[in-house]
C-alpha atoms as a PDB file:
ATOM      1  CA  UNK A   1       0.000   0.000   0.000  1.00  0.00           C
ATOM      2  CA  UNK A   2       1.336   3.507  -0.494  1.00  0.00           C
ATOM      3  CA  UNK A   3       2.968   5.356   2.266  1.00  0.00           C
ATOM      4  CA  UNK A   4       1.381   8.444   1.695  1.00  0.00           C
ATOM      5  CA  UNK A   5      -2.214   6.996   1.888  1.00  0.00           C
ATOM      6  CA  UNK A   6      -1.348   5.220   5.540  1.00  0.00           C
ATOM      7  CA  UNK A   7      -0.143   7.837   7.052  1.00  0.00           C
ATOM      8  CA  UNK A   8      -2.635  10.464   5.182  1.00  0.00           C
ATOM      9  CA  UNK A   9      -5.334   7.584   7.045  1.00  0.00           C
ATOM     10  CA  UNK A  10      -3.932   8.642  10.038  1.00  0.00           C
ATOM     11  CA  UNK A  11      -3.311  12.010  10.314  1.00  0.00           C
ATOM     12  CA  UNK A  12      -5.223  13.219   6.826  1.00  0.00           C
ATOM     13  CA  UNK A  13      -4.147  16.476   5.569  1.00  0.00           C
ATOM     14  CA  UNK A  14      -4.831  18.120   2.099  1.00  0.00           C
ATOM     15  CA  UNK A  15      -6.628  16.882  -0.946  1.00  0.00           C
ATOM     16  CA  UNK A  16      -6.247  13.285  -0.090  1.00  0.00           C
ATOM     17  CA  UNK A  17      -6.926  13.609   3.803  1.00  0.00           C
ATOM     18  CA  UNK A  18     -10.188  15.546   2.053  1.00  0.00           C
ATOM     19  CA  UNK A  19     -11.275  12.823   0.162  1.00  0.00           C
ATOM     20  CA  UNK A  20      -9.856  10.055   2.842  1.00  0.00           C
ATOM     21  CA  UNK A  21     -12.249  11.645   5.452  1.00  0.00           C
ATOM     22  CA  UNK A  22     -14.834  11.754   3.438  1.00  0.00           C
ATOM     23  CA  UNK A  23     -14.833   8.138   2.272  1.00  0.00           C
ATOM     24  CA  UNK A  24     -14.354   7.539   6.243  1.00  0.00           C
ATOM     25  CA  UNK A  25     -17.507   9.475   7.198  1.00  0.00           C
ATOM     26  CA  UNK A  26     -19.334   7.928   4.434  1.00  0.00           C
ATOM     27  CA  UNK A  27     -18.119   4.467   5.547  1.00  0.00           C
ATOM     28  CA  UNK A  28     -18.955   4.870   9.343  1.00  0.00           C
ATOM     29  CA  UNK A  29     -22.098   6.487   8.992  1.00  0.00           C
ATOM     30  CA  UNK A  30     -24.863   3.389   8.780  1.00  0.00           C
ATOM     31  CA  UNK A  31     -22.815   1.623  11.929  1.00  0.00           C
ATOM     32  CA  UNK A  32     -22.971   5.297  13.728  1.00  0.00           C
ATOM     33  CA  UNK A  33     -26.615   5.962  12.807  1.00  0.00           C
ATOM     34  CA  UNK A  34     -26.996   2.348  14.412  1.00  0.00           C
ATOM     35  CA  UNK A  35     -25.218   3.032  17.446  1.00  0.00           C
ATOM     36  CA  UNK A  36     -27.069   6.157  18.248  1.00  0.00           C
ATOM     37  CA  UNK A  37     -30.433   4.751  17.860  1.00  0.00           C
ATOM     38  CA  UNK A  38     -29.743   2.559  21.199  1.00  0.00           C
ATOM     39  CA  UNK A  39     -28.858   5.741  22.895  1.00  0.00           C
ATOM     40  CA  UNK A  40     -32.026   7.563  25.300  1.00  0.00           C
ATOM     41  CA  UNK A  41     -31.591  10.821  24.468  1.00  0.00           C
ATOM     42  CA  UNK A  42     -33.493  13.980  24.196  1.00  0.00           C
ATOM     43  CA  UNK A  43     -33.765  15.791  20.397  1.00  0.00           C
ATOM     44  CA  UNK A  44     -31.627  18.926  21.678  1.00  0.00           C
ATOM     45  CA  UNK A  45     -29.070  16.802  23.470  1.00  0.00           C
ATOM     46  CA  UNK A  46     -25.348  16.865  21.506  1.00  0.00           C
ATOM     47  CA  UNK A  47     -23.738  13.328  21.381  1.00  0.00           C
ATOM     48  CA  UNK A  48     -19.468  13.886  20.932  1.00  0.00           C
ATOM     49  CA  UNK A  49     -17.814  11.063  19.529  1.00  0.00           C
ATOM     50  CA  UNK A  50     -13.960  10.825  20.171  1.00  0.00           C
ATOM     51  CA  UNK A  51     -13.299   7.753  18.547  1.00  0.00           C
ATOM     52  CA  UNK A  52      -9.529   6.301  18.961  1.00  0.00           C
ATOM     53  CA  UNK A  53      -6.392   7.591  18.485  1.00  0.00           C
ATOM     54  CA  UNK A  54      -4.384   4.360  17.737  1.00  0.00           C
ATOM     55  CA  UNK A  55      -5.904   1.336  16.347  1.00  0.00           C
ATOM     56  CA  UNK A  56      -4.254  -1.218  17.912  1.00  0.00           C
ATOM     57  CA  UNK A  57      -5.359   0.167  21.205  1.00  0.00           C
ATOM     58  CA  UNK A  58      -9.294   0.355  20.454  1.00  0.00           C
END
């Protein structure tokens, strides 16, 4: 795989971290939208997600 892309997955920056968080987001959003639905929460209530830093550690 190409070094730029792994690290760019990590810490994205520029036009590829632009379209590598966007493939992310797009990626993550039906498990997210699945999560949250098994949350109680009130419509005005803000949920923060600070995911993981390091995958092996997750």
């Amino acid at each position: 795989m190409d070094e730029k892309l792994i690290i760019n997955a990590r810490k994205p920056k520029g036009e590829l971290g632009s379209k590598i968080l966007e493939r992310m987001n797009e990626s993550h959003e039906k498990l997210a939208k699945w999560s949250v639905s098994h949350l109680n929460t009130y419509d005005d209530e803000i949920i923060l997600d600070i995911g993981c830093d390091r995958w092996d550690k997750c």
